[in-house]
PDB file of N, CA and C in Angstrom:
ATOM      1  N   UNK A   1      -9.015  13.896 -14.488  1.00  0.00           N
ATOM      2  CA  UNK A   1      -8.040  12.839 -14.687  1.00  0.00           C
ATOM      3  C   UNK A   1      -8.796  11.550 -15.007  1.00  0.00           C
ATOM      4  N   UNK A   2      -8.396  10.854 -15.890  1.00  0.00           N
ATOM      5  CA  UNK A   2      -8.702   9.760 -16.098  1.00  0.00           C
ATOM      6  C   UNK A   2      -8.805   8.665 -15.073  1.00  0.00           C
ATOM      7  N   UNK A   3      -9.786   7.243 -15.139  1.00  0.00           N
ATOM      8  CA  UNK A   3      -9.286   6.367 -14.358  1.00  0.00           C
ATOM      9  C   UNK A   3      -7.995   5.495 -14.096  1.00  0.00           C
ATOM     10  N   UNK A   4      -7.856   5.535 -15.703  1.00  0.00           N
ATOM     11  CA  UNK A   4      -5.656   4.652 -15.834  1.00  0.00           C
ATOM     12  C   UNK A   4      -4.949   5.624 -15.111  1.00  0.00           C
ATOM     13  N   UNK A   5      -5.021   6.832 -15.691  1.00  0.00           N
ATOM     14  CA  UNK A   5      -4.033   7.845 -14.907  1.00  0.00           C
ATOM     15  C   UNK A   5      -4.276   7.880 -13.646  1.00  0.00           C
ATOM     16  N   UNK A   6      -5.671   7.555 -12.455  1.00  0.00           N
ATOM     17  CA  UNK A   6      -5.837   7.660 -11.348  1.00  0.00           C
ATOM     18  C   UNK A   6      -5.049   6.333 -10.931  1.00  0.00           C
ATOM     19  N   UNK A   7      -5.586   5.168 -11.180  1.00  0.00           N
ATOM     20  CA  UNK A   7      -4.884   3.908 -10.833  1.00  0.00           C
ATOM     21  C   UNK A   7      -3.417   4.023 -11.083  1.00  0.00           C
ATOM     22  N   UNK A   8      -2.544   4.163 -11.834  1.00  0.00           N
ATOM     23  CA  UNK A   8      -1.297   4.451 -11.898  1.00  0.00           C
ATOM     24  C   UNK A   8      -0.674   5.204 -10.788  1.00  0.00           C
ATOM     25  N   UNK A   9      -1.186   6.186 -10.666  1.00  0.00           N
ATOM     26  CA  UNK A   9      -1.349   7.470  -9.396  1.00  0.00           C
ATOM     27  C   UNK A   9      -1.446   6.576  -8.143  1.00  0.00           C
ATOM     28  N   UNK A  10      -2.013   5.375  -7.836  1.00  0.00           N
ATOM     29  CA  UNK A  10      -2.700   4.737  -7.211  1.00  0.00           C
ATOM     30  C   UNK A  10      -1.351   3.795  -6.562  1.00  0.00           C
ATOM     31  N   UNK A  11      -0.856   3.438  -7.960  1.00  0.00           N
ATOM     32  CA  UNK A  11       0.162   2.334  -7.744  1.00  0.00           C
ATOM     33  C   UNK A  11       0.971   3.058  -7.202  1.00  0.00           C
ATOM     34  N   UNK A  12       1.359   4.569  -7.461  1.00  0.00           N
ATOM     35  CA  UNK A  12       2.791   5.100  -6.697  1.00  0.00           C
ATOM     36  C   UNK A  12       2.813   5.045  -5.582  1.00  0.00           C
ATOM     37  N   UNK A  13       0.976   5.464  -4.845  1.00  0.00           N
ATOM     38  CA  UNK A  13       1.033   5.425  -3.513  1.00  0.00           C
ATOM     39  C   UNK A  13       1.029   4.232  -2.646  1.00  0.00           C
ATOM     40  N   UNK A  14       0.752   3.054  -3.471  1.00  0.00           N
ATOM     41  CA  UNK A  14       1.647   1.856  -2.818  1.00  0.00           C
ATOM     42  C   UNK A  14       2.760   1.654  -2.868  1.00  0.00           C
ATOM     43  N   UNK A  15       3.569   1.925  -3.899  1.00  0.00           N
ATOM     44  CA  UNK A  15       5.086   1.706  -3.645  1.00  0.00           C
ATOM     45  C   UNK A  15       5.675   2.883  -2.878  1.00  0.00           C
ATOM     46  N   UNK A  16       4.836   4.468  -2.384  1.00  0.00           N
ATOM     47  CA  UNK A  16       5.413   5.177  -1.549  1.00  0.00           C
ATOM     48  C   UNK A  16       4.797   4.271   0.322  1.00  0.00           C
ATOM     49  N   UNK A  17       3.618   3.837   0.222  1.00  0.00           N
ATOM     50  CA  UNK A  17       3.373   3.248   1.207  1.00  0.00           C
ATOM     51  C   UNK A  17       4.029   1.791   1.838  1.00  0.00           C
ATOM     52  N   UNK A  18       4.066   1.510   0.838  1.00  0.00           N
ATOM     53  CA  UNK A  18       5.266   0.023   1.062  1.00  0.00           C
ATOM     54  C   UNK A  18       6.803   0.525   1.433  1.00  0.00           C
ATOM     55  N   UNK A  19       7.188   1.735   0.539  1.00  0.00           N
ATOM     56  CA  UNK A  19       8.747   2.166   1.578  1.00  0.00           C
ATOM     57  C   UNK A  19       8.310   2.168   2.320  1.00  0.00           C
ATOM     58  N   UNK A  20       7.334   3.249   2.780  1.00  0.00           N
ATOM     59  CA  UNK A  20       7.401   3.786   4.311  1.00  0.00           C
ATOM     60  C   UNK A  20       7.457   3.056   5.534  1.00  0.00           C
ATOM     61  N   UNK A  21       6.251   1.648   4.949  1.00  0.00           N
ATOM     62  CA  UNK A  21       6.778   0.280   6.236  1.00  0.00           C
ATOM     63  C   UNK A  21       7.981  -0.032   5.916  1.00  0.00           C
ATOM     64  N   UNK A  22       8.660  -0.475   4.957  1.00  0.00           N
ATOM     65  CA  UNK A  22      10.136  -0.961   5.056  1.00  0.00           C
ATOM     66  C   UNK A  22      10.604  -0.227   6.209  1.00  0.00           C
ATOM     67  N   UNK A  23      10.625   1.172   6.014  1.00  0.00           N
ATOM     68  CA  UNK A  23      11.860   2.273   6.372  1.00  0.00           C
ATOM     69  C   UNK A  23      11.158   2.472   8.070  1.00  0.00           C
ATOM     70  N   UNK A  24       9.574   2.309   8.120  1.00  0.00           N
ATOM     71  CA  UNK A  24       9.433   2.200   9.393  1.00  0.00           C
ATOM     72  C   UNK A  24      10.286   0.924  10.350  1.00  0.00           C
ATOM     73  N   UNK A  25      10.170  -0.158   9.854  1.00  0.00           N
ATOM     74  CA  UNK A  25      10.745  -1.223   9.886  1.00  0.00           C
ATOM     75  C   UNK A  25      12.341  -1.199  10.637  1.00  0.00           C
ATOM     76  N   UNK A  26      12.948  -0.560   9.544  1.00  0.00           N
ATOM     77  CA  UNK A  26      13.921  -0.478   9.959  1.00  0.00           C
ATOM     78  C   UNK A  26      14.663   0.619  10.876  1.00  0.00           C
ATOM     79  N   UNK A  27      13.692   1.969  11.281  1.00  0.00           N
ATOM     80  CA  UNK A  27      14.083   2.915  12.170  1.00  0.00           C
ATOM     81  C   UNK A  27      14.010   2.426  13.698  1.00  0.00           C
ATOM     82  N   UNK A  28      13.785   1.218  13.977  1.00  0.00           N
ATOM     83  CA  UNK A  28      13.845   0.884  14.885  1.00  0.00           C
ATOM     84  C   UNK A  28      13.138   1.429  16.462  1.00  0.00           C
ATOM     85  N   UNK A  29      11.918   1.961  15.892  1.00  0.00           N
ATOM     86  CA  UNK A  29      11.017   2.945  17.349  1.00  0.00           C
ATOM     87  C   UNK A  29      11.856   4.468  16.906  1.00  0.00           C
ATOM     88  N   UNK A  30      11.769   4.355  15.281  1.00  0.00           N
ATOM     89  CA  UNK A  30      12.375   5.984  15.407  1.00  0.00           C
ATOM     90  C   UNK A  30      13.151   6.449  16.065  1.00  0.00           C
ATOM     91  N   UNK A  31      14.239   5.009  15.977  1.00  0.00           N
ATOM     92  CA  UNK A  31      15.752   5.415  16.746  1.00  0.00           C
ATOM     93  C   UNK A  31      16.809   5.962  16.012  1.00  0.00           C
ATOM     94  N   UNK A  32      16.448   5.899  15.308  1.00  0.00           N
ATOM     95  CA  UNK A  32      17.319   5.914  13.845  1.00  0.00           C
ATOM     96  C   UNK A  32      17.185   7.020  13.169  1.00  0.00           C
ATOM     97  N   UNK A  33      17.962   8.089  12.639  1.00  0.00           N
ATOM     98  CA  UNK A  33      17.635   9.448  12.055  1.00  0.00           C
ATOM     99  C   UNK A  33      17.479   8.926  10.629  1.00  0.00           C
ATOM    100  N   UNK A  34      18.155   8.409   9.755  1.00  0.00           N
ATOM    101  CA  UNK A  34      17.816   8.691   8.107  1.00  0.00           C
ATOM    102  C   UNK A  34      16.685   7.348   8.101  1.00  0.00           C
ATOM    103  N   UNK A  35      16.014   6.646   8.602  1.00  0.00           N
ATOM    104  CA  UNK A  35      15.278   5.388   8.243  1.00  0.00           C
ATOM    105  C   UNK A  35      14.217   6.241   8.696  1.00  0.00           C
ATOM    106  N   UNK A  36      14.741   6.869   9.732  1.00  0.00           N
ATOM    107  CA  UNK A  36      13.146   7.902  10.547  1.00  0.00           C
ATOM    108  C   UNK A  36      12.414   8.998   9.830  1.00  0.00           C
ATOM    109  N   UNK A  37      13.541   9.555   9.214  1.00  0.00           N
ATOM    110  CA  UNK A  37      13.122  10.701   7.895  1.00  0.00           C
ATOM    111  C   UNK A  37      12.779  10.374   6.761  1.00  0.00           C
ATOM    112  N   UNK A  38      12.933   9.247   6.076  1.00  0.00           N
ATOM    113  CA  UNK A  38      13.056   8.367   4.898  1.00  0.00           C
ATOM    114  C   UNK A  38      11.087   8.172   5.300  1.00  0.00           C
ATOM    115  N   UNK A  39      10.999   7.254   6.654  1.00  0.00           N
ATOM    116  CA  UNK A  39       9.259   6.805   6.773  1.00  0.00           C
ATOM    117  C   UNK A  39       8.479   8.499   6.702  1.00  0.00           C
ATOM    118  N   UNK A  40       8.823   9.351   7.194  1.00  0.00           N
ATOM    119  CA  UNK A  40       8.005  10.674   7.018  1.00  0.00           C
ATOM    120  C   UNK A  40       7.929  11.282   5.874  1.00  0.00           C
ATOM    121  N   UNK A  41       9.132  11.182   5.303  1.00  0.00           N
ATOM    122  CA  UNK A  41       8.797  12.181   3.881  1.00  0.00           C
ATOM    123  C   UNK A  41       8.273  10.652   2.800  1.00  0.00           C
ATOM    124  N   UNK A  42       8.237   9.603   2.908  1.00  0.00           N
ATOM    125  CA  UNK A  42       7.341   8.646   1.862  1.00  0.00           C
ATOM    126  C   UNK A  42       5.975   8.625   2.163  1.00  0.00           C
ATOM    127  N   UNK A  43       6.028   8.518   3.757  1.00  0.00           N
ATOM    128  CA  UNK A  43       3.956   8.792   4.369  1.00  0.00           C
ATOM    129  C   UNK A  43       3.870   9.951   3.606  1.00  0.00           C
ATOM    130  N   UNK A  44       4.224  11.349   3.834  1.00  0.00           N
ATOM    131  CA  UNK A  44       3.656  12.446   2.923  1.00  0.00           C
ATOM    132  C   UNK A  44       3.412  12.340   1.832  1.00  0.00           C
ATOM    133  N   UNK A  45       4.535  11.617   1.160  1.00  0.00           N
ATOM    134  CA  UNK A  45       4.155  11.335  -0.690  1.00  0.00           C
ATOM    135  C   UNK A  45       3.031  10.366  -0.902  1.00  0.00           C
ATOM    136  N   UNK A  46       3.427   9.796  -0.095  1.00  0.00           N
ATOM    137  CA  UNK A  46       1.912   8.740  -0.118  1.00  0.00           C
ATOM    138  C   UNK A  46       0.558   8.921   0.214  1.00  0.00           C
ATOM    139  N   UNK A  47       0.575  10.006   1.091  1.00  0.00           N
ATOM    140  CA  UNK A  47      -0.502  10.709   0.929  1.00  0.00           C
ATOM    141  C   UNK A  47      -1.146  12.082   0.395  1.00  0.00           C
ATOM    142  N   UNK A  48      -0.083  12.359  -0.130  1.00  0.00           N
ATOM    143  CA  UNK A  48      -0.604  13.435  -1.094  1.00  0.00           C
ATOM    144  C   UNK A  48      -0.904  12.593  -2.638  1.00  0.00           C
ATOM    145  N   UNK A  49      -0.452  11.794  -3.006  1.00  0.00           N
ATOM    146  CA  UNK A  49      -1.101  10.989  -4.009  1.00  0.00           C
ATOM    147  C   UNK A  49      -1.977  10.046  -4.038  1.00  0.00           C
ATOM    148  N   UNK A  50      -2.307   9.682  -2.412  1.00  0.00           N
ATOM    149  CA  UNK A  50      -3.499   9.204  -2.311  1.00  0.00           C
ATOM    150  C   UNK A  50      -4.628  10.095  -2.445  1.00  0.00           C
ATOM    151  N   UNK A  51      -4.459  11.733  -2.440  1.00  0.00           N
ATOM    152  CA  UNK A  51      -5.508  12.910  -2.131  1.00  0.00           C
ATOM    153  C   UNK A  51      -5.492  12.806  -3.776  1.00  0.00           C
ATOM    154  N   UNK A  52      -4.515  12.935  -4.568  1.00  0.00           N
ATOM    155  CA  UNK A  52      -4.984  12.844  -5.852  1.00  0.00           C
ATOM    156  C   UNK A  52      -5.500  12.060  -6.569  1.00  0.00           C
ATOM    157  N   UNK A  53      -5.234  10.677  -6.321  1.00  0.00           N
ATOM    158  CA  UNK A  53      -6.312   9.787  -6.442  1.00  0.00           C
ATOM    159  C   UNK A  53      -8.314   9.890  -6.117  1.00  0.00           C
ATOM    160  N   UNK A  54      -8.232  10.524  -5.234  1.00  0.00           N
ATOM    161  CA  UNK A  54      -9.496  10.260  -4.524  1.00  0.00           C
ATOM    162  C   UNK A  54     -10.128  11.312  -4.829  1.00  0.00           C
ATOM    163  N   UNK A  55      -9.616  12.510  -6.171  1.00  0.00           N
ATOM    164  CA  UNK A  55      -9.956  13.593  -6.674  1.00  0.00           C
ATOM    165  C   UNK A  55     -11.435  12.644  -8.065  1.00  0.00           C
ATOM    166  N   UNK A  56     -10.665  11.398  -8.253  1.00  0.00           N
ATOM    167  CA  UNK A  56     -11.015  10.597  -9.261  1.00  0.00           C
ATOM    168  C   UNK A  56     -12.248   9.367  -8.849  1.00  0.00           C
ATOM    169  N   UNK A  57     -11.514   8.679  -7.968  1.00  0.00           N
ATOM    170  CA  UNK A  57     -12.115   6.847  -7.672  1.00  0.00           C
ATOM    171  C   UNK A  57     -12.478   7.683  -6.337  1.00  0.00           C
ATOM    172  N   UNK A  58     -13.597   7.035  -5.938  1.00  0.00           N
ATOM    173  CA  UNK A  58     -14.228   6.921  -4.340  1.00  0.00           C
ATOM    174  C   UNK A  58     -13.205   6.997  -3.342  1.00  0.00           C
ATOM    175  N   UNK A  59     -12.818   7.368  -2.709  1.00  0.00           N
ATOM    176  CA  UNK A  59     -12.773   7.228  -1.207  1.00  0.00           C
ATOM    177  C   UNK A  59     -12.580   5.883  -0.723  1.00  0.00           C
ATOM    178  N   UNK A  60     -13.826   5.516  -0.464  1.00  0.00           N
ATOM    179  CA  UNK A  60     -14.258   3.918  -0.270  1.00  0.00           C
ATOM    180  C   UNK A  60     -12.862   2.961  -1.041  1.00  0.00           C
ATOM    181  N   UNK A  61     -13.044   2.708  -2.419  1.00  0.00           N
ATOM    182  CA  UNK A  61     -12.539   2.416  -3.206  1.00  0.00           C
ATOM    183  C   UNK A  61     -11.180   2.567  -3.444  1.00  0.00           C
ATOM    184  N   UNK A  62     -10.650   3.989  -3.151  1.00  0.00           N
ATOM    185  CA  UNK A  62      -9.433   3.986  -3.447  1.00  0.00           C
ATOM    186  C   UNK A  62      -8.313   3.613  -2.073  1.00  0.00           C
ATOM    187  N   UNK A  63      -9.124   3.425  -0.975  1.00  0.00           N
ATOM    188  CA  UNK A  63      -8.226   3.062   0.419  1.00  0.00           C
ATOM    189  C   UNK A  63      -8.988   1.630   0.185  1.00  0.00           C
ATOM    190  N   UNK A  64      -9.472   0.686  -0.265  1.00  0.00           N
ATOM    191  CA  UNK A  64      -9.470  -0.266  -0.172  1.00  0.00           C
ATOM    192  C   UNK A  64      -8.203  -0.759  -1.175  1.00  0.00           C
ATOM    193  N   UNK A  65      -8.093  -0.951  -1.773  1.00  0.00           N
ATOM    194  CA  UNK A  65      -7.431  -0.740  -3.399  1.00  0.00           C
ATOM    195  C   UNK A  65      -5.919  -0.515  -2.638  1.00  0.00           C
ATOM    196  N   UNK A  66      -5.561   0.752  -1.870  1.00  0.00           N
ATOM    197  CA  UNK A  66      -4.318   1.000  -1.150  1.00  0.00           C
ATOM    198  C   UNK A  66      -3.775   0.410  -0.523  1.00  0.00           C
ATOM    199  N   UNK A  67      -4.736  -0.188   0.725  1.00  0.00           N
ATOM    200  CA  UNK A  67      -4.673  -0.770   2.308  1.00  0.00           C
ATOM    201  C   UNK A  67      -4.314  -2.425   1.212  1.00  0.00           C
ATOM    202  N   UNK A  68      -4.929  -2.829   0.502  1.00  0.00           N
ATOM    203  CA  UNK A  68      -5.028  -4.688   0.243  1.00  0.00           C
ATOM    204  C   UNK A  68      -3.523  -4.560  -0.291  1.00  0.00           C
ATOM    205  N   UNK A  69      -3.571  -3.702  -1.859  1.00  0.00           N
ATOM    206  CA  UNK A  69      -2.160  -4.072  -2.262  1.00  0.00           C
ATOM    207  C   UNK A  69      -0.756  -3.479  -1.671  1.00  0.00           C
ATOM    208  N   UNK A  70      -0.936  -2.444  -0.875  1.00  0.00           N
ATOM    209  CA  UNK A  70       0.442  -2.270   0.438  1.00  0.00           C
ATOM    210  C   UNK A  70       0.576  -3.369   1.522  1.00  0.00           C
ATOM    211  N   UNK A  71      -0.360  -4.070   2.201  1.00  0.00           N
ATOM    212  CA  UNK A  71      -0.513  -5.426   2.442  1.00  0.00           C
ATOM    213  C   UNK A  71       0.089  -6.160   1.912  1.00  0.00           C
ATOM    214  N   UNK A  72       0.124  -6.459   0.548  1.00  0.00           N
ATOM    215  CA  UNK A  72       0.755  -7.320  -0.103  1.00  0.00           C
ATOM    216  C   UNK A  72       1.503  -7.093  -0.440  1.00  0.00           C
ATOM    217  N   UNK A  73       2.420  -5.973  -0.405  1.00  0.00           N
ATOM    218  CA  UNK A  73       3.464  -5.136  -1.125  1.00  0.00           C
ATOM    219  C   UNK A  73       4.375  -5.624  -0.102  1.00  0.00           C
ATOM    220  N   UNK A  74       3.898  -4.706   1.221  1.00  0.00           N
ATOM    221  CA  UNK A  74       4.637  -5.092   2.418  1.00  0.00           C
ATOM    222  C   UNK A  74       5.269  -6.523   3.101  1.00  0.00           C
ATOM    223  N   UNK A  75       4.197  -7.621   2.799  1.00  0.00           N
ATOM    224  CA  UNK A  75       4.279  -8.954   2.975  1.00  0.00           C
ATOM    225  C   UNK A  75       6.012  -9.380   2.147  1.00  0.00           C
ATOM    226  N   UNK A  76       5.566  -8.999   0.717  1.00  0.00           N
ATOM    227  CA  UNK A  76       6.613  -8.926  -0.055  1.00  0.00           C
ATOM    228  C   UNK A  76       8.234  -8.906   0.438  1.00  0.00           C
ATOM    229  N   UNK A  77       8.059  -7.229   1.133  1.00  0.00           N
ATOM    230  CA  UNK A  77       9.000  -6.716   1.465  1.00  0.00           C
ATOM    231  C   UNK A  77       9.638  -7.637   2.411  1.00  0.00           C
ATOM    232  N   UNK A  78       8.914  -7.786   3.502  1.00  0.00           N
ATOM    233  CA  UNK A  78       9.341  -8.660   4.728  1.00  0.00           C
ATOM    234  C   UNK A  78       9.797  -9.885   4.611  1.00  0.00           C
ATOM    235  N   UNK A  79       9.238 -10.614   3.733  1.00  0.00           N
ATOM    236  CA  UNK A  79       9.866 -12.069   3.005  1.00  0.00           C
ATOM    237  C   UNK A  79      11.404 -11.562   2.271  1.00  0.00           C
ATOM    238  N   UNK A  80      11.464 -10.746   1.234  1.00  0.00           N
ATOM    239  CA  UNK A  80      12.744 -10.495   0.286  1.00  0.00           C
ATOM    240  C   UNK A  80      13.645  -9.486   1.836  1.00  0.00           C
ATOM    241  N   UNK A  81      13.211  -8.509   1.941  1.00  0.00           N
ATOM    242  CA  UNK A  81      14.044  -7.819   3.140  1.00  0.00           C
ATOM    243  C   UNK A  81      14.613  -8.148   4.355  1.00  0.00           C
ATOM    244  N   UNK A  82      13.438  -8.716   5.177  1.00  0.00           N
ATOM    245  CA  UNK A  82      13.801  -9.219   6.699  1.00  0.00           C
ATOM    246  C   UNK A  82      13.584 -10.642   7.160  1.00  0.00           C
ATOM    247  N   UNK A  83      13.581 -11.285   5.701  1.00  0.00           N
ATOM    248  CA  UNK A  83      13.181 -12.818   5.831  1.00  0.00           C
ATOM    249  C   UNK A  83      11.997 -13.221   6.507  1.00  0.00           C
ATOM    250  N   UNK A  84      11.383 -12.740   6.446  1.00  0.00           N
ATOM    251  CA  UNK A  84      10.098 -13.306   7.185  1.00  0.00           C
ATOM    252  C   UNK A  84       9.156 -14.246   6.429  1.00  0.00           C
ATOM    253  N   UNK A  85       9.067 -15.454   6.577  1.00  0.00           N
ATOM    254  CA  UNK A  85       8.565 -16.229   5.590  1.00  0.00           C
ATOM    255  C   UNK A  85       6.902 -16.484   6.463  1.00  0.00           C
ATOM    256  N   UNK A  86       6.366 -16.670   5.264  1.00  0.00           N
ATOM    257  CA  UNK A  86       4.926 -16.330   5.790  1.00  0.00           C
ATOM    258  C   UNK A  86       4.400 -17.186   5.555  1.00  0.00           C
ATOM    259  N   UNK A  87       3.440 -18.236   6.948  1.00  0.00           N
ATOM    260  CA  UNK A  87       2.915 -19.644   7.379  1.00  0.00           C
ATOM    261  C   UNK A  87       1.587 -19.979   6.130  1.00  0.00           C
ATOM    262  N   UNK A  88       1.281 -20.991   6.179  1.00  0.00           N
ATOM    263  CA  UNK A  88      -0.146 -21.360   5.230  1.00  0.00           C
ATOM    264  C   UNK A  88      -1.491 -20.386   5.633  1.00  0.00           C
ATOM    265  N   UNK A  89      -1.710 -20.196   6.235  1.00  0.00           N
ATOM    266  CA  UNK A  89      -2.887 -19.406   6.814  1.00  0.00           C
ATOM    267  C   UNK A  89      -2.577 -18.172   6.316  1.00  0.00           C
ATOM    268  N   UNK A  90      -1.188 -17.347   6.345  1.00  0.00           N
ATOM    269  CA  UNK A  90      -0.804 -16.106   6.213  1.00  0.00           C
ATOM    270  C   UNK A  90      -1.026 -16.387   4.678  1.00  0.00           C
ATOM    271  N   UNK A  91      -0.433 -17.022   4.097  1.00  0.00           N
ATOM    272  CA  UNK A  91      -0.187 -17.271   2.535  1.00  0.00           C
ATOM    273  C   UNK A  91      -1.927 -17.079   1.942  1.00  0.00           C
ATOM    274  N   UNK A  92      -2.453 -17.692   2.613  1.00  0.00           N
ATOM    275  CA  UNK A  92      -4.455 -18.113   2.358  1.00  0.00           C
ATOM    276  C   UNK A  92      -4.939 -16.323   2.744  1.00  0.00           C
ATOM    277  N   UNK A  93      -4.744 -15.852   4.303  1.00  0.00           N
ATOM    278  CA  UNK A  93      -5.392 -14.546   4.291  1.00  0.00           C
ATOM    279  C   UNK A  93      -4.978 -14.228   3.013  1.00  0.00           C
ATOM    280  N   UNK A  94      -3.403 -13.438   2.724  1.00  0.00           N
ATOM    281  CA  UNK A  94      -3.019 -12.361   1.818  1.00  0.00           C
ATOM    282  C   UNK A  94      -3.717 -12.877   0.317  1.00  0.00           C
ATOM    283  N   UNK A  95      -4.516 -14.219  -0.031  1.00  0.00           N
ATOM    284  CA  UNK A  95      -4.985 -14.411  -0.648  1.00  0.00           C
ATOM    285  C   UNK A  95      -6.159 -14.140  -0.753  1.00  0.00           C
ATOM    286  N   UNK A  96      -6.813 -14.077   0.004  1.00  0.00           N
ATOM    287  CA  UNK A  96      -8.600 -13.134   0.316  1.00  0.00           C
ATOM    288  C   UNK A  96      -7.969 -11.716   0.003  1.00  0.00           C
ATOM    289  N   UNK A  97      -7.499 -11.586   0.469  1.00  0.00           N
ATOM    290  CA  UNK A  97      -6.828 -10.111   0.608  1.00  0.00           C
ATOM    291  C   UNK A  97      -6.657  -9.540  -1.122  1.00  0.00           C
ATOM    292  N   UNK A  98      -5.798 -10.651  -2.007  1.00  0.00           N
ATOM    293  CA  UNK A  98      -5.678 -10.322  -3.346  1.00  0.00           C
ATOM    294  C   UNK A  98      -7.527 -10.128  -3.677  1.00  0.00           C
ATOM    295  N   UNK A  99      -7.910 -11.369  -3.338  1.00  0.00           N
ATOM    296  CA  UNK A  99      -9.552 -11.468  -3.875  1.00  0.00           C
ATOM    297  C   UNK A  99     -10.132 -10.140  -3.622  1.00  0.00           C
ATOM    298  N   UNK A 100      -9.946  -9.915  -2.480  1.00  0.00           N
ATOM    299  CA  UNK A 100     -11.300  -8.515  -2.434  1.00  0.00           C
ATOM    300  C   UNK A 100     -10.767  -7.447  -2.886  1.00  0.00           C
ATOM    301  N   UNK A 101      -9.856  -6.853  -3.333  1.00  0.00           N
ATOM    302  CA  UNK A 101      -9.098  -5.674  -3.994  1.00  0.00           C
ATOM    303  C   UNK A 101      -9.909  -6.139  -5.039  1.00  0.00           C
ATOM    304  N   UNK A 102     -10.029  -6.950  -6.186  1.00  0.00           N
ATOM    305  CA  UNK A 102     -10.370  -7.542  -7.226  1.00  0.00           C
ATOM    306  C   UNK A 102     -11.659  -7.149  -7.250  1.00  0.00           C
ATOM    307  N   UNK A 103     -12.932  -8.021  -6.121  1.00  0.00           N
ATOM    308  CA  UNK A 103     -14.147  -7.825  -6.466  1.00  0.00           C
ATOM    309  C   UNK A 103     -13.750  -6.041  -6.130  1.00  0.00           C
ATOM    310  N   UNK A 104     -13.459  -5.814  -5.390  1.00  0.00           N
ATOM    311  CA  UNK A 104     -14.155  -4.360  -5.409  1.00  0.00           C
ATOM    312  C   UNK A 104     -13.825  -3.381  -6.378  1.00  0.00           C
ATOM    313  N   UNK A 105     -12.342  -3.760  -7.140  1.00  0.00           N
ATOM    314  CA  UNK A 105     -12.004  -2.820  -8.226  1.00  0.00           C
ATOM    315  C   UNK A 105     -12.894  -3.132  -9.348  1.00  0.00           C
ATOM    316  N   UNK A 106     -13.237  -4.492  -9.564  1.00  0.00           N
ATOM    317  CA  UNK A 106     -13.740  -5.021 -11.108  1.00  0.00           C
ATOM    318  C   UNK A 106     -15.517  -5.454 -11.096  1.00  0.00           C
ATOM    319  N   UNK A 107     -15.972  -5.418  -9.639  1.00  0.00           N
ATOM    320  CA  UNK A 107     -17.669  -5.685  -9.859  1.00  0.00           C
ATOM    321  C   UNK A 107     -17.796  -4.782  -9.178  1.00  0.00           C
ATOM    322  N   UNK A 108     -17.256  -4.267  -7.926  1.00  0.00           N
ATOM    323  CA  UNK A 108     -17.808  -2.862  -7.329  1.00  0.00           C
ATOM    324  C   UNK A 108     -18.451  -1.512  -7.780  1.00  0.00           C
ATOM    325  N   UNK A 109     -19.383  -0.954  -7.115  1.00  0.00           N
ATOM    326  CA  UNK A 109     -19.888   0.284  -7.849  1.00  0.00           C
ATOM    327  C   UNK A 109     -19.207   1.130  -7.250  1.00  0.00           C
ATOM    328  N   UNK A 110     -18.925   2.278  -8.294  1.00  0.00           N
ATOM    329  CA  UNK A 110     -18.189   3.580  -7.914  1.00  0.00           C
ATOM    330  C   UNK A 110     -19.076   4.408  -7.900  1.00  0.00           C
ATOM    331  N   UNK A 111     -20.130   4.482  -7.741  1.00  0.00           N
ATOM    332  CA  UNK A 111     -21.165   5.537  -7.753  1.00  0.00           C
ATOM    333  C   UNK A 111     -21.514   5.608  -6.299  1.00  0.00           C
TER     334      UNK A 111
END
């Protein structure tokens, strides 16, 4: 597989990892039957396309790459979903946070 086709692959498993916090979110301690089933079967998708990813990009690389932009995915969510508006400091981390996804996708070695 290519690297576009891996990164693409890449992006699904953030938008399957970003439901899964929403839907964790909202099952309430897995009180909840369809929000509770909704977070299990998106973790699975999300990680079976994270396994296909990592057939391609590092390991290293491809859970860094995952973990920063579901971070930011999630942040997202919580601001548009559950209103959670996020302080100057929060705004500054998730901004390191954009930064190092960056160095490590675009100067990082994959070898």
């Amino acid at each position: 597989m290519s690297n576009i086709i891996a990164y693409i692959v890449l992006i699904f498993a953030v938008i399957l990892g970003t439901a899964a916090n929403g839907f964790a979110k909202s099952a309430n301690g897995f009180t909840l039957l369809m929000p509770s089933l909704l977070t299990a079967i998106t973790i699975v998708g999300c990680m079976f396309t994270l396994s296909i990813v990592m057939k391609t990009i590092p390991v290293g690389i491809t859970y860094a790459s995952f973990a920063g932009l579901c971070i930011i995915a999630t942040s997202l969510v919580g601001i548009y979903k559950f209103n959670q508006i996020p302080d100057l400091y929060t705004i500054i981390g998730l901004g390191l946070i954009i930064s190092g996804v960056l160095i490590v996708n675009l100067l990082g070695k994959t070898g």
